[in-house]
Each structure stands twice: as structure tokens, then as C-alpha cells.
N, C-alpha and C. Protein backbone atom coordinates (compact mmCIF):
# COMPACT_ATOMS: atom_id res chain seq x y z
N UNK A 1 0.85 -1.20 0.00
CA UNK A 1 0.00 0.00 0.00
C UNK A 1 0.88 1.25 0.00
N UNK A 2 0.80 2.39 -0.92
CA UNK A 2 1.56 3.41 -0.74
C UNK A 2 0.50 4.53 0.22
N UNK A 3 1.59 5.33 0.11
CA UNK A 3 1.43 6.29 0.99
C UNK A 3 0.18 6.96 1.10
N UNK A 4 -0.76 7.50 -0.29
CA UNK A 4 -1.71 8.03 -0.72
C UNK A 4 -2.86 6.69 -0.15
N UNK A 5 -3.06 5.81 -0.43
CA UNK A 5 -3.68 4.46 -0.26
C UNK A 5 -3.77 4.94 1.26
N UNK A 6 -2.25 4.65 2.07
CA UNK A 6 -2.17 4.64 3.71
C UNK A 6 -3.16 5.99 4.15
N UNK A 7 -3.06 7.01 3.76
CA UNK A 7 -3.53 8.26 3.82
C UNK A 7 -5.36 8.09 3.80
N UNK A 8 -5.47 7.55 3.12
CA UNK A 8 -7.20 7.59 2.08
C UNK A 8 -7.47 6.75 3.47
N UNK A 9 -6.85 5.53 3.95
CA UNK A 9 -7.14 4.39 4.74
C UNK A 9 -7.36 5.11 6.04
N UNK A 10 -6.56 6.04 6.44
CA UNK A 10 -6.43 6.58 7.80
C UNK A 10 -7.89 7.69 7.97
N UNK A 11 -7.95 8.21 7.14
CA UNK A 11 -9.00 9.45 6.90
C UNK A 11 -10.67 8.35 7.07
N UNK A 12 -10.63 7.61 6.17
CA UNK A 12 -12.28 6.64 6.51
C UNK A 12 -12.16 6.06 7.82
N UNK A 13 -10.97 5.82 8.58
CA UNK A 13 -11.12 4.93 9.91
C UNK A 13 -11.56 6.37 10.89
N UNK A 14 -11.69 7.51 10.26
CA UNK A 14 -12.23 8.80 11.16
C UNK A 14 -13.75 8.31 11.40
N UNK A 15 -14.64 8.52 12.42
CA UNK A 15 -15.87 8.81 12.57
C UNK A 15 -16.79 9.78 11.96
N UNK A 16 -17.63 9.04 11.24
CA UNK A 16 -18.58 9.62 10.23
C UNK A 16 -17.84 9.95 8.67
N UNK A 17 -16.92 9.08 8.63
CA UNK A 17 -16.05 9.87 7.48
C UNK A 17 -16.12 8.15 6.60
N UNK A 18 -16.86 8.71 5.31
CA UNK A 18 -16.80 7.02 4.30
C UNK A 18 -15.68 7.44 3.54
N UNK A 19 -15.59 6.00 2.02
CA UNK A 19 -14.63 6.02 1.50
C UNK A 19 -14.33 7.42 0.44
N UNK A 20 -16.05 7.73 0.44
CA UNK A 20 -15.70 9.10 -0.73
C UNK A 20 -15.24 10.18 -0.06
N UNK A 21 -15.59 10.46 0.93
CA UNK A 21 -14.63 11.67 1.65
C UNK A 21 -13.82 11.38 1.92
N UNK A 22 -12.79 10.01 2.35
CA UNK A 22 -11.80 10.21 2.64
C UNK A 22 -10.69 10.51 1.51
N UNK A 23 -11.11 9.91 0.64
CA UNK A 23 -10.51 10.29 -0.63
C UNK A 23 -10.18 12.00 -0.75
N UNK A 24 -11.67 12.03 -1.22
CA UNK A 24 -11.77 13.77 -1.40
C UNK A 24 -10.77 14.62 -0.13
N UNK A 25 -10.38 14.33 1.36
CA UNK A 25 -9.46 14.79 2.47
C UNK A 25 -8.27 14.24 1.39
N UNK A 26 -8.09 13.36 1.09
CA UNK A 26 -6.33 12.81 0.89
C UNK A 26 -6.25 13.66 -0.49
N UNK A 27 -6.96 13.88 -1.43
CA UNK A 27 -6.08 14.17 -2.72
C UNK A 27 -6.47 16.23 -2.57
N UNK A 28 -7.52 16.62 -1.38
CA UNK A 28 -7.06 17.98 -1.22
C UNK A 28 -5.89 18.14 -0.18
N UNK A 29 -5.35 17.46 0.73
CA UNK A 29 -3.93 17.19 0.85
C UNK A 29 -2.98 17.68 0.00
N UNK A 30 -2.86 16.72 -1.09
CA UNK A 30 -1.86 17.18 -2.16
C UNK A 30 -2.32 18.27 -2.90
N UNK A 31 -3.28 19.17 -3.13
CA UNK A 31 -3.36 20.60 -3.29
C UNK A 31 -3.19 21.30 -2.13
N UNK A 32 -3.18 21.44 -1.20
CA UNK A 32 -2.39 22.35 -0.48
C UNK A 32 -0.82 22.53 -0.34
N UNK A 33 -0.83 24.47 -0.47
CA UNK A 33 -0.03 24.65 -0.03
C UNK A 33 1.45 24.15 0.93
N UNK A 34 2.45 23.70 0.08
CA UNK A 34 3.45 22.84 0.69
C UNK A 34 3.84 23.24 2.44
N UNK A 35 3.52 25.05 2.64
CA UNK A 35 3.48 25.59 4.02
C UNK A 35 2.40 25.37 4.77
N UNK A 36 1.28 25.19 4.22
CA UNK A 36 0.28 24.32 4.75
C UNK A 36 0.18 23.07 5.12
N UNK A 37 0.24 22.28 4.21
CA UNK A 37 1.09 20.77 4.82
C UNK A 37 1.87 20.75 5.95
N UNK A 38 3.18 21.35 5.53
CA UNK A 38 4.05 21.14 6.57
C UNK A 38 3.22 21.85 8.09
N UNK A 39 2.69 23.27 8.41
CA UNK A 39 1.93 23.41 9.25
C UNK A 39 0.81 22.21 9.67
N UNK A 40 0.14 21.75 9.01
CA UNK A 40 -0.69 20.46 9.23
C UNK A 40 -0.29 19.26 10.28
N UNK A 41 1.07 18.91 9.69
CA UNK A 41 1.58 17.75 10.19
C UNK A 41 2.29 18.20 11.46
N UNK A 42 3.14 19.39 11.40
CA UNK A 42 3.54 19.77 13.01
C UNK A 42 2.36 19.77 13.53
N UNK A 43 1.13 20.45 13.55
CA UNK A 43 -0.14 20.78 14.64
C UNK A 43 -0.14 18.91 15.06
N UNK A 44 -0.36 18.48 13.89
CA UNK A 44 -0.83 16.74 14.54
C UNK A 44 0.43 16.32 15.25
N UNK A 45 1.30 16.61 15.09
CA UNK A 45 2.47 15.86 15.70
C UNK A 45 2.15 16.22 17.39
N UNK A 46 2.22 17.89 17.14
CA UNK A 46 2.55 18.28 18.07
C UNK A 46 0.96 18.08 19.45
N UNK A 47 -0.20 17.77 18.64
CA UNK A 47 -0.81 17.88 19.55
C UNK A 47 -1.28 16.92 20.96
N UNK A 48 -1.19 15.53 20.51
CA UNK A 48 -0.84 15.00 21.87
C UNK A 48 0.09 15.45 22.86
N UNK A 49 0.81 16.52 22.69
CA UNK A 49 1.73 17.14 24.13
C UNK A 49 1.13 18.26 24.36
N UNK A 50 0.14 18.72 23.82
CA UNK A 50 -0.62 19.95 24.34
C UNK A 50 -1.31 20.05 24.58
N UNK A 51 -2.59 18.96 24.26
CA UNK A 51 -4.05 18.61 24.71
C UNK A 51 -3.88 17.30 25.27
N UNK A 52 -4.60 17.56 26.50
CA UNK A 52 -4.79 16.24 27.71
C UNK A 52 -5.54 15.66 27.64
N UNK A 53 -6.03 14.81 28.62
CA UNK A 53 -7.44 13.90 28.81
C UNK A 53 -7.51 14.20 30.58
N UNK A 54 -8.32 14.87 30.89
CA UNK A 54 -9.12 15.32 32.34
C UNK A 54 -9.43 13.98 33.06
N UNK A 55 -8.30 14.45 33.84
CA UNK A 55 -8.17 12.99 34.91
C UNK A 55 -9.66 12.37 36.09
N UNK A 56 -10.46 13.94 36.11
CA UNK A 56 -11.54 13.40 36.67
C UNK A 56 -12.94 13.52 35.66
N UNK A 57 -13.34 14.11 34.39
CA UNK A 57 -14.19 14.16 33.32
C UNK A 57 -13.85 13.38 32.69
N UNK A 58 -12.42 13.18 31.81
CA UNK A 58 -12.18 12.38 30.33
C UNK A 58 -12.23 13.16 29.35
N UNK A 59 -12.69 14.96 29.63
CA UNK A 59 -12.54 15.24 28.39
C UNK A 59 -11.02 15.92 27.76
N UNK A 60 -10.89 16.47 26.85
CA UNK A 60 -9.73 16.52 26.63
C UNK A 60 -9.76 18.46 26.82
N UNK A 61 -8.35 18.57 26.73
CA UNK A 61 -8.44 19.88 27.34
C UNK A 61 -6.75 20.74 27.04
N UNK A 62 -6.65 22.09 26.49
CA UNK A 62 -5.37 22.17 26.46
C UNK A 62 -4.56 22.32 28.13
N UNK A 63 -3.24 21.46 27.75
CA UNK A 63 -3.10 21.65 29.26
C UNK A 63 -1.92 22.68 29.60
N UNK A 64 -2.19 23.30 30.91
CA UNK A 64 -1.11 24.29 31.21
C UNK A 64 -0.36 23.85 32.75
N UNK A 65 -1.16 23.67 33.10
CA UNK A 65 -0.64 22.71 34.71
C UNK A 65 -1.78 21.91 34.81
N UNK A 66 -1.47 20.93 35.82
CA UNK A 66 -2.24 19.53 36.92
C UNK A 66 -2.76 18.80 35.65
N UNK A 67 -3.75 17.87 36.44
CA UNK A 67 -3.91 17.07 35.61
C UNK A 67 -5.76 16.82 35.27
N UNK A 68 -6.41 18.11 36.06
CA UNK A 68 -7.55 18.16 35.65
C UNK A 68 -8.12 19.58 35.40
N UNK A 69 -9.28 19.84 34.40
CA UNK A 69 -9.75 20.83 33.51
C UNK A 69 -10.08 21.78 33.95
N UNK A 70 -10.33 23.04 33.75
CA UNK A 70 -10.84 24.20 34.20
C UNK A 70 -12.35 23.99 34.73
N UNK A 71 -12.99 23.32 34.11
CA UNK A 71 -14.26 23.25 34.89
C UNK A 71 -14.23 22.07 35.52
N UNK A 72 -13.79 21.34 35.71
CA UNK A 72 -13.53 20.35 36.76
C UNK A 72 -13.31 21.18 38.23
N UNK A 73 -11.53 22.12 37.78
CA UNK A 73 -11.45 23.00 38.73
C UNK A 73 -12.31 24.19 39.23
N UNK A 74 -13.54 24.61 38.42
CA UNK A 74 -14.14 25.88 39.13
C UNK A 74 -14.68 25.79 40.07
N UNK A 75 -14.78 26.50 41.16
CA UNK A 75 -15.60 27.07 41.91
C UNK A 75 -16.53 27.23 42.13
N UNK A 76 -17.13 27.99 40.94
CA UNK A 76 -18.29 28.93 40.44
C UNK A 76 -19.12 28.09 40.10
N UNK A 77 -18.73 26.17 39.51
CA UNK A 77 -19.63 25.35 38.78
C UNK A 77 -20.12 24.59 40.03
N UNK A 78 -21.83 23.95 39.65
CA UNK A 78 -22.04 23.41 40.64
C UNK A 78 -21.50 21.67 40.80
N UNK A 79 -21.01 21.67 41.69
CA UNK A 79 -20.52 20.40 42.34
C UNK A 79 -21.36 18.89 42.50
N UNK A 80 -22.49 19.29 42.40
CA UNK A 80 -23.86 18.51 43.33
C UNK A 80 -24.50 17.68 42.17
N UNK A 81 -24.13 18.09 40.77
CA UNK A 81 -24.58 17.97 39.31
C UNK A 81 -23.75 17.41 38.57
N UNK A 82 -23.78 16.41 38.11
CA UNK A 82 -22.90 15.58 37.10
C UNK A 82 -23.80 15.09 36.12
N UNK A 83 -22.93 15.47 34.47
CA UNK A 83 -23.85 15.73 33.54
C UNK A 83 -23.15 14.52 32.80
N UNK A 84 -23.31 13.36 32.55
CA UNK A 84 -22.58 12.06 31.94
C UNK A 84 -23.01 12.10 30.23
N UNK A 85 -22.20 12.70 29.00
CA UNK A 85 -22.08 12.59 27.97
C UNK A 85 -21.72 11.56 27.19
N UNK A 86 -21.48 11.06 25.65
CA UNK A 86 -21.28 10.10 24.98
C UNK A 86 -19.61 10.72 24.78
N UNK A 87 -19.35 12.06 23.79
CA UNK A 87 -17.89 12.56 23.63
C UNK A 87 -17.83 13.76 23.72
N UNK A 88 -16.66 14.00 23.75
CA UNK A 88 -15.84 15.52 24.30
C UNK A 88 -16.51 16.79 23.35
N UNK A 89 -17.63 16.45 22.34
CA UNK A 89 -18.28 17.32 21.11
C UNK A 89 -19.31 17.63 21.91
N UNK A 90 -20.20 16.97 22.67
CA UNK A 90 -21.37 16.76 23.54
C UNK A 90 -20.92 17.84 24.52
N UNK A 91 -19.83 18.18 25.10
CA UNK A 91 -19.55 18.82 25.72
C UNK A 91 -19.26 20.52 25.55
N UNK A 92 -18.90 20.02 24.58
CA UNK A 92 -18.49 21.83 23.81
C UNK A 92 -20.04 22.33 23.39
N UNK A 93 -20.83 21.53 22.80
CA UNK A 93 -21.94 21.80 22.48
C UNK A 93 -22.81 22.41 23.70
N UNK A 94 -23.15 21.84 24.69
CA UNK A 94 -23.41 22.39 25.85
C UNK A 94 -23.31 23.32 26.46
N UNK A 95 -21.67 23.61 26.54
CA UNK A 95 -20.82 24.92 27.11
C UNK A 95 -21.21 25.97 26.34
N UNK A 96 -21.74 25.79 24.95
CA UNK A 96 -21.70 26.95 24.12
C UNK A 96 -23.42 27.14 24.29
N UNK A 97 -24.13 26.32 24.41
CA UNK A 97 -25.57 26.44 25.26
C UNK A 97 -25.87 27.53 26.18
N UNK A 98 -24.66 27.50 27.24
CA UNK A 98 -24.63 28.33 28.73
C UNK A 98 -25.92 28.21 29.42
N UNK A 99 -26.52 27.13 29.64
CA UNK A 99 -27.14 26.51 29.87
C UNK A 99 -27.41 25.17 31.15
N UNK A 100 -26.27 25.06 31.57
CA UNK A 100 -25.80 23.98 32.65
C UNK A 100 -24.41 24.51 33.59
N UNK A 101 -24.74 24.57 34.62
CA UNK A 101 -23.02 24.85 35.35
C UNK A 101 -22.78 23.90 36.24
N UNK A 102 -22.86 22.80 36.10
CA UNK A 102 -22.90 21.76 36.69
C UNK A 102 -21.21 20.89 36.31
N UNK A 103 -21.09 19.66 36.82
CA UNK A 103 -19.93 18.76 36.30
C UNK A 103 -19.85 18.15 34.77
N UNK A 104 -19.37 17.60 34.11
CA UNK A 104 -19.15 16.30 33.31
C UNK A 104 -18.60 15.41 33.55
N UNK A 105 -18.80 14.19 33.06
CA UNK A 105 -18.40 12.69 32.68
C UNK A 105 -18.22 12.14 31.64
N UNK A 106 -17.41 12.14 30.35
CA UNK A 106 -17.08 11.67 28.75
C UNK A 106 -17.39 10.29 28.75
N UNK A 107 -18.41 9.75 28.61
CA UNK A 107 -18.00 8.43 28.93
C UNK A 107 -17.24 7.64 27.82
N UNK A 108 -17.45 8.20 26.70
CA UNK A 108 -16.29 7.74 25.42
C UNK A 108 -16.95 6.79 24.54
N UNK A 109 -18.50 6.84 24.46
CA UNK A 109 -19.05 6.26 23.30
C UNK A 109 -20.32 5.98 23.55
N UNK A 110 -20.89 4.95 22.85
CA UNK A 110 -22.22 4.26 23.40
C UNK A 110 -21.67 2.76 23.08
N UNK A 111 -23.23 1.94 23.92
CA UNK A 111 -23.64 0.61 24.02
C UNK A 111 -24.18 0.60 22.32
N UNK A 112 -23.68 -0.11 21.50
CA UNK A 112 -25.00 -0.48 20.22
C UNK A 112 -25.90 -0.92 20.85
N UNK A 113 -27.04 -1.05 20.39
CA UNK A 113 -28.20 -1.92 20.66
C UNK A 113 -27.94 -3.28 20.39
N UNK A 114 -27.20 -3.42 18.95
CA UNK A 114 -27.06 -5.06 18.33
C UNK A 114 -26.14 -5.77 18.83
N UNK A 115 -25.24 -4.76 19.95
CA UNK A 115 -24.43 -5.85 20.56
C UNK A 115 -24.13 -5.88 21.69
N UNK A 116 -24.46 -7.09 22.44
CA UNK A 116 -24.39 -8.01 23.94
C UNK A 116 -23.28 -7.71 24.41
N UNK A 117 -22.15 -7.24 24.08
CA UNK A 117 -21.10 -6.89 25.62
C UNK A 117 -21.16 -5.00 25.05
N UNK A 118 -20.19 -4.83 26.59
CA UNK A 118 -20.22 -3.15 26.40
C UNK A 118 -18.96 -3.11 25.70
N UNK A 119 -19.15 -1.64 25.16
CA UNK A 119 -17.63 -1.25 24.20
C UNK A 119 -16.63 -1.27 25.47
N UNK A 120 -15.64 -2.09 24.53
CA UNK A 120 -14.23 -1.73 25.59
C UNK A 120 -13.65 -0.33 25.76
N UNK A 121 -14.53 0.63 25.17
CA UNK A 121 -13.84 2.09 25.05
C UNK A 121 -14.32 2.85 26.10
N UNK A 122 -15.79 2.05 26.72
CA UNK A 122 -16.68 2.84 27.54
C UNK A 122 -15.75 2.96 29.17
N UNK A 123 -16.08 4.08 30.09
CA UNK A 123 -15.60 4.23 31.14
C UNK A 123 -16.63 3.80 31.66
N UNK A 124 -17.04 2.98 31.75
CA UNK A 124 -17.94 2.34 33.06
C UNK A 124 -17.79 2.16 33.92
N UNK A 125 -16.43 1.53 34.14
CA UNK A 125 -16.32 1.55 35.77
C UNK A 125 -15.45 2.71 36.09
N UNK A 126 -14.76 3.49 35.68
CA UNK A 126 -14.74 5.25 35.98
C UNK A 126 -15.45 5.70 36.45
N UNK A 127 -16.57 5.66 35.70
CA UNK A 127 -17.90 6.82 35.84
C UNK A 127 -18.24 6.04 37.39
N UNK A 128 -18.66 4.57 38.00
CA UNK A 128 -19.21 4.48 39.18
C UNK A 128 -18.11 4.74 40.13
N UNK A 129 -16.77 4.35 40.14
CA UNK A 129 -15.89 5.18 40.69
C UNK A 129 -16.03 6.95 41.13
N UNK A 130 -16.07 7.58 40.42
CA UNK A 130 -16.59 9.14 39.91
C UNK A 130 -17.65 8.87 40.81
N UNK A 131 -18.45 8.84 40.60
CA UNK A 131 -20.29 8.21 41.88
C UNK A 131 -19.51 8.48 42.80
N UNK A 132 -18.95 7.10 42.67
CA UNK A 132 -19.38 6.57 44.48
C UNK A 132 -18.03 7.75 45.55
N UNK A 133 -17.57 8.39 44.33
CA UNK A 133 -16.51 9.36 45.48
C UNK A 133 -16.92 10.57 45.55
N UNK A 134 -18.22 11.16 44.86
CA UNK A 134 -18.47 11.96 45.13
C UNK A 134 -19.83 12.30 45.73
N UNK A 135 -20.57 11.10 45.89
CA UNK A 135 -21.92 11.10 47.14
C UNK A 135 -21.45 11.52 48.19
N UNK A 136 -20.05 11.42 48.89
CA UNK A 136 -20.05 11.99 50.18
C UNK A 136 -19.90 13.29 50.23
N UNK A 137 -19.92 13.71 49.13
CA UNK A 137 -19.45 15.53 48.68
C UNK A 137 -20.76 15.86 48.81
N UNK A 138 -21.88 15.31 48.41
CA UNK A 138 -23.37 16.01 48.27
C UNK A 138 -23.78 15.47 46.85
N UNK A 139 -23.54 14.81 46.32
CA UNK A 139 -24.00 14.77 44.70
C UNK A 139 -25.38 14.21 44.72
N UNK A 140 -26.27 14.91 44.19
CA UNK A 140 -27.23 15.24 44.10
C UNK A 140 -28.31 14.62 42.51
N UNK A 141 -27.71 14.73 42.16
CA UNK A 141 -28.22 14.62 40.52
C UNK A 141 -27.17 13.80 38.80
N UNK A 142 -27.66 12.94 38.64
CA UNK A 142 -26.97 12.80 37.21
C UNK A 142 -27.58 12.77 36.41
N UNK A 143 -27.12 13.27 35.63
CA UNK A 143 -28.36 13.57 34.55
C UNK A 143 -27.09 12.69 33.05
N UNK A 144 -28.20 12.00 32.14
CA UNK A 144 -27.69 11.40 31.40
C UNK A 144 -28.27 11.63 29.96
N UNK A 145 -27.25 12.59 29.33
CA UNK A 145 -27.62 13.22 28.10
C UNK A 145 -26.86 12.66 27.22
N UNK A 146 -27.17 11.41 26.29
CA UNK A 146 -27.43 10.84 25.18
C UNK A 146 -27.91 10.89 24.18
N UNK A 147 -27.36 10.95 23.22
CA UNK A 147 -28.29 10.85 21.66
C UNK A 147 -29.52 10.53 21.72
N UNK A 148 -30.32 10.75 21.38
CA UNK A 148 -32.27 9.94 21.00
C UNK A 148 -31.97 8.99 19.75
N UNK A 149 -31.41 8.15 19.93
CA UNK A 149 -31.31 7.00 19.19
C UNK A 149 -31.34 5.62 19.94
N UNK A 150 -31.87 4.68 18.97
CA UNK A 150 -31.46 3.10 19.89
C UNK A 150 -29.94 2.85 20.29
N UNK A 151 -28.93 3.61 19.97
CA UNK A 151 -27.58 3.07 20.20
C UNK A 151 -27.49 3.94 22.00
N UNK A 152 -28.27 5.46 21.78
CA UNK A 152 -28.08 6.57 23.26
C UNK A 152 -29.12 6.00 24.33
N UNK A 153 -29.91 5.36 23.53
CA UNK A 153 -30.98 4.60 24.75
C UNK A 153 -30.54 3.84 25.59
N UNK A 154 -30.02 2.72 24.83
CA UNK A 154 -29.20 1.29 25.16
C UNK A 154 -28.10 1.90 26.14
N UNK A 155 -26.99 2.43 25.53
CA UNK A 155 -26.40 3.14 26.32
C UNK A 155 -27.13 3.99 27.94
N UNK A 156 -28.08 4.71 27.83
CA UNK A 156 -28.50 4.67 28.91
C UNK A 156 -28.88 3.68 29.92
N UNK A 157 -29.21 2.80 29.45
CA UNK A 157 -29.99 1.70 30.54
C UNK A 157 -28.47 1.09 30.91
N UNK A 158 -27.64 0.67 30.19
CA UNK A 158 -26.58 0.12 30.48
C UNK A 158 -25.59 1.34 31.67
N UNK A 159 -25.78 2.86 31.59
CA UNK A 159 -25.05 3.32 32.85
C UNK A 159 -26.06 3.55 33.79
N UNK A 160 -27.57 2.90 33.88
CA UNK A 160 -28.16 3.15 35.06
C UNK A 160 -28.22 1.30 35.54
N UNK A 161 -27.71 0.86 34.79
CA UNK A 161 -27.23 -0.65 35.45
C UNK A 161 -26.37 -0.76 36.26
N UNK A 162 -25.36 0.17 35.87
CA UNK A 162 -24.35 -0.02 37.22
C UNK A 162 -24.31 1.19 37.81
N UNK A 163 -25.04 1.95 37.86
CA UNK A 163 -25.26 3.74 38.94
C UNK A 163 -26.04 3.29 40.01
N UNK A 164 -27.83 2.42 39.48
CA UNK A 164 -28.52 2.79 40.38
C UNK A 164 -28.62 1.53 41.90
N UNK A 165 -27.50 0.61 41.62
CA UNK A 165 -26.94 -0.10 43.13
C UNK A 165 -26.36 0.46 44.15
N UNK A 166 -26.03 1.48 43.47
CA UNK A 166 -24.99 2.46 44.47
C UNK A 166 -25.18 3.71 44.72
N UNK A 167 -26.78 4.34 44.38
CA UNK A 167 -27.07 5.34 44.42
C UNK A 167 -28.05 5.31 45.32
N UNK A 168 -28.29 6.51 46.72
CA UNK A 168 -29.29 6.57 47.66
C UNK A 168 -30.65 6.94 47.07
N UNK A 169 -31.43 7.52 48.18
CA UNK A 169 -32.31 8.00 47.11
C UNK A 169 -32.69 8.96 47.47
N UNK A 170 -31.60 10.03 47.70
CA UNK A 170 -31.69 11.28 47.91
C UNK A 170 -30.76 11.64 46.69
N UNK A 171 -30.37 11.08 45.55
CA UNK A 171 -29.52 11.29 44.34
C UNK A 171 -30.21 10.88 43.28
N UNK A 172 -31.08 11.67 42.24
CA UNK A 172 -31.65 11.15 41.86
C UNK A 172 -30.68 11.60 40.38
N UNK A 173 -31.20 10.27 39.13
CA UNK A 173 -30.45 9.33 37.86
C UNK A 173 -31.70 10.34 37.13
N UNK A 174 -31.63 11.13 36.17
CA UNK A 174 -32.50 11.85 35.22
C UNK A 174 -32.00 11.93 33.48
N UNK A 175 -32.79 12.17 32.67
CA UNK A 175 -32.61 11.74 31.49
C UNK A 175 -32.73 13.65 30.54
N UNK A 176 -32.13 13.73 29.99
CA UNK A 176 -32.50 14.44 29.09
C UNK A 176 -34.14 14.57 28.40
N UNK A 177 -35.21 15.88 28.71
CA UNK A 177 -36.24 15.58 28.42
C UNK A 177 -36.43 16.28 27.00
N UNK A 178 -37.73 16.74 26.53
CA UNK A 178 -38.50 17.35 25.60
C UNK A 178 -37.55 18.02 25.04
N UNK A 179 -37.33 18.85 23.48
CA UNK A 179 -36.43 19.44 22.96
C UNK A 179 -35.69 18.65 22.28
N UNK A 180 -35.08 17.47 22.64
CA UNK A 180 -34.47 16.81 21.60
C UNK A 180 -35.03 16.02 21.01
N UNK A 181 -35.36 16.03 19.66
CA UNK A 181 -36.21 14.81 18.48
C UNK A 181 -35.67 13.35 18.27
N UNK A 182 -36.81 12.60 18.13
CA UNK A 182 -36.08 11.14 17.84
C UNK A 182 -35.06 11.13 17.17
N UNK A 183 -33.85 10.38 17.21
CA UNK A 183 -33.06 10.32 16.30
C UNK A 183 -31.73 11.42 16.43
N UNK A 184 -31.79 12.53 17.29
CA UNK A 184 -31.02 13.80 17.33
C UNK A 184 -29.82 13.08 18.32
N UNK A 185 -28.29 13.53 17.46
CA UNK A 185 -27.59 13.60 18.31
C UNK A 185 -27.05 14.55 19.48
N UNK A 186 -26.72 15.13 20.50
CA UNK A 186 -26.84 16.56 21.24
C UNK A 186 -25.20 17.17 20.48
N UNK A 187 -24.68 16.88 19.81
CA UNK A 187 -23.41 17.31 19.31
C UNK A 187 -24.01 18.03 18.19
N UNK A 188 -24.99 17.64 17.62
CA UNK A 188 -25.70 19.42 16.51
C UNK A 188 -26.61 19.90 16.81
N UNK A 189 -26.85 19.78 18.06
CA UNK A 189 -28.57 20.42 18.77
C UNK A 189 -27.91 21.73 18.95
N UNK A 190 -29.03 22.53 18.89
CA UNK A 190 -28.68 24.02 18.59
C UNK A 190 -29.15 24.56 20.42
N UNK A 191 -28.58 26.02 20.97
CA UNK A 191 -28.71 25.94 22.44
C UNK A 191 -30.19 25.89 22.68
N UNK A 192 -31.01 26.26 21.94
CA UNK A 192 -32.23 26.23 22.08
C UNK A 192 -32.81 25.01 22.75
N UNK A 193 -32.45 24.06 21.50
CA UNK A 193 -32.69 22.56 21.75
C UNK A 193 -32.40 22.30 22.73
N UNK A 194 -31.15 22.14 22.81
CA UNK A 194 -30.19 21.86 24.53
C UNK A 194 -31.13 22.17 25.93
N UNK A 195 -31.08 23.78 25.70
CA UNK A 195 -31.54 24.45 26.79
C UNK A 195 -33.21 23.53 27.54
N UNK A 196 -34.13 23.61 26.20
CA UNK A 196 -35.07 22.82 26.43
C UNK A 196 -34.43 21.07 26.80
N UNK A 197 -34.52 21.12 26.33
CA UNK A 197 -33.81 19.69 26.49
C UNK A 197 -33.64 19.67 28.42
N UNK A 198 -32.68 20.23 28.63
CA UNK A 198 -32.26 19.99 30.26
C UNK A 198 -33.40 20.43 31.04
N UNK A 199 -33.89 21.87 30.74
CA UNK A 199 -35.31 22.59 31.11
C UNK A 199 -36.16 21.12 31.73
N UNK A 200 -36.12 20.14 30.88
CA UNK A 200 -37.47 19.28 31.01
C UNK A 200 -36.51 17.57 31.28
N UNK A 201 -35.96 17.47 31.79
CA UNK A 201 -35.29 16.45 31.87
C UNK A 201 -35.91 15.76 32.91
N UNK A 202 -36.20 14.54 33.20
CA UNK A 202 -37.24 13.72 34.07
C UNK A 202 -36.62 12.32 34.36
């Protein structure tokens, strides 16, 4: 396989990306600007040493010191609220909502529906870890905002399988309500959507 082939191959193993776009990414590659390129490939090189993974969320984050995120670290956010997402897009989407000041949790994918074990990618036992160390803080609420699809459903029932053994019942497990349409992922819901969305969560 040459290089162009290796290239085309790497671009479709992206998420949401088939064989015709990856193509169409690899051969506008070779029309760009040779200072472009070369800028391209330093940013990728360079960016695993500049963007982290948030030792208590999962999401990723540029880092300047420690080893967890600005809103992990605020103050100002509420503590008592942990908002458990599918990926680190779910999250930005939200923030740009202004709509929630509560925690996160990345959990790093979903359950398919069509298949009987969980993804090995999922933080499952993170996330009840994450729980069970922060009920003695006051935690209050998780709210579990998932896609409206059979893959974000499934996925839900599968993190209230292992939450609600270990949860009192002064902590109550809530879902994303009204505002988001069958089928909607929350990574292109507009703040509107969002906003409603949490507004009515049950």
C-alpha cells in the first residue's frame, strides 16, 4: 500500500467519514499549499503534548498545569450535578448552550443496541468510581444526556445498570427531556434545543 492508499485508509477509519470523503481529504492534501502541509503535520504531531485527557471528566483539554480541567477546577460550577455525555463534542456543544453549570463525565461512546457486551472504550467503571466518590461531597443529581437514538438509549440503561446499586435515594439518575427529536444527536442540537432539552429532563 503506498502512501496516498495509507492516507485515504487513515482518513475513513475517522468517525462519520466514508470512502468518498476520505478520498476527497487525501487528494485535497496534495493541493495544499506545501506551508500548509508542513503546518498540518507539526499541529498533529505536536498535539498530543498539548491537549490532555481530564483525569476526573475524560474530556480533553489544552493543558497548562495539573492534571484536571478548568471546569472540573471551578468554583463557580455546581458540584452537586454531574452531567454524563457520549464525547468531548457533547460537551463543547453544551458549554456553548450556557445553559448547565454543573460537572461532566465523557463516557467515550455508546452501548450499540445489536451488541451483547459493552464497548471496551466505555468508562464504566470510571464513571461508578466518579459516583461513588463523590456522594459523600453532596451529589445530588446525574443527569444522562445521550443521543435519542437506539444506540443513546441502550447506552442509557446500560449506565443506570451499574449507577442505580450504588445510588441513595436522595440522588436522583434523570434523562434528558423534551427538545431533543427522535433520532437527534446533542453534538448538533442548537442551544435552544439543549436548553429545552435539560429545562425538562425527568
Amino acid at each position: 500500500m503506498n502512501n496516498l492508499d495509507k492516507l485515504i485508509s487513515l482518513f475513513e477509519s475517522f468517525p462519520g467519514v466514508g470512502a468518498r470523503q476520505a478520498k476527497r481529504f487525501a487528494f485535497y492534501v496534495l493541493t495544499m499549499p506545501e506551508a500548509d502541509t508542513k503546518e498540518l503535520a507539526r499541529l498533529v504531531s505536536e498535539l498530543k503534548g498539548s491537549v490532555v485527557e481530564c483525569a476526573s471528566c475524560h474530556r480533553f483539554y489544552v493543558s497548562q498545569q495539573g492534571t484536571t480541567c478548568s471546569i472540573c477546577n471551578s468554583q463557580n460550577r455546581d458540584h452537586n450535578r454531574l452531567l454524563v455525555v457520549e464525547r468531548d463534542s457533547d460537551v463543547q456543544a453544551i458549554e456553548r448552550a450556557g445553559v448547565y453549570d454543573g460537572l461532566y463525565f465523557v463516557l467515550g461512546g455508546t452501548v450499540p443496541l445489536l451488541h451483547n457486551s459493552e464497548n471496551n472504550k466505555l468508562r464504566g467503571a470510571a464513571l461508578k468510581a466518579t459516583v461513588e466518590a463523590r456522594l459523600p461531597r453532596g451529589l445530588t443529581e446525574i443527569i444522562l444526556g445521550f443521543s435519542i437514538n437506539p444506540d443513546g438509549e441502550n447506552t442509557a440503561r446500560f449506565v443506570e445498570s451499574i449507577l442505580s446499586p450504588v445510588l441513595p435515594e436522595t440522588t436522583k439518575l434523570t434523562h434528558l427531556g423534551r427538545g431533543l427529536s427522535t433520532g437527534s444527536e446533542l453534538e448538533y442540537a442548537d442551544p435552544e434545543t439543549i436548553k429545552s432539552a435539560l429545562n425538562n429532563r425527568n
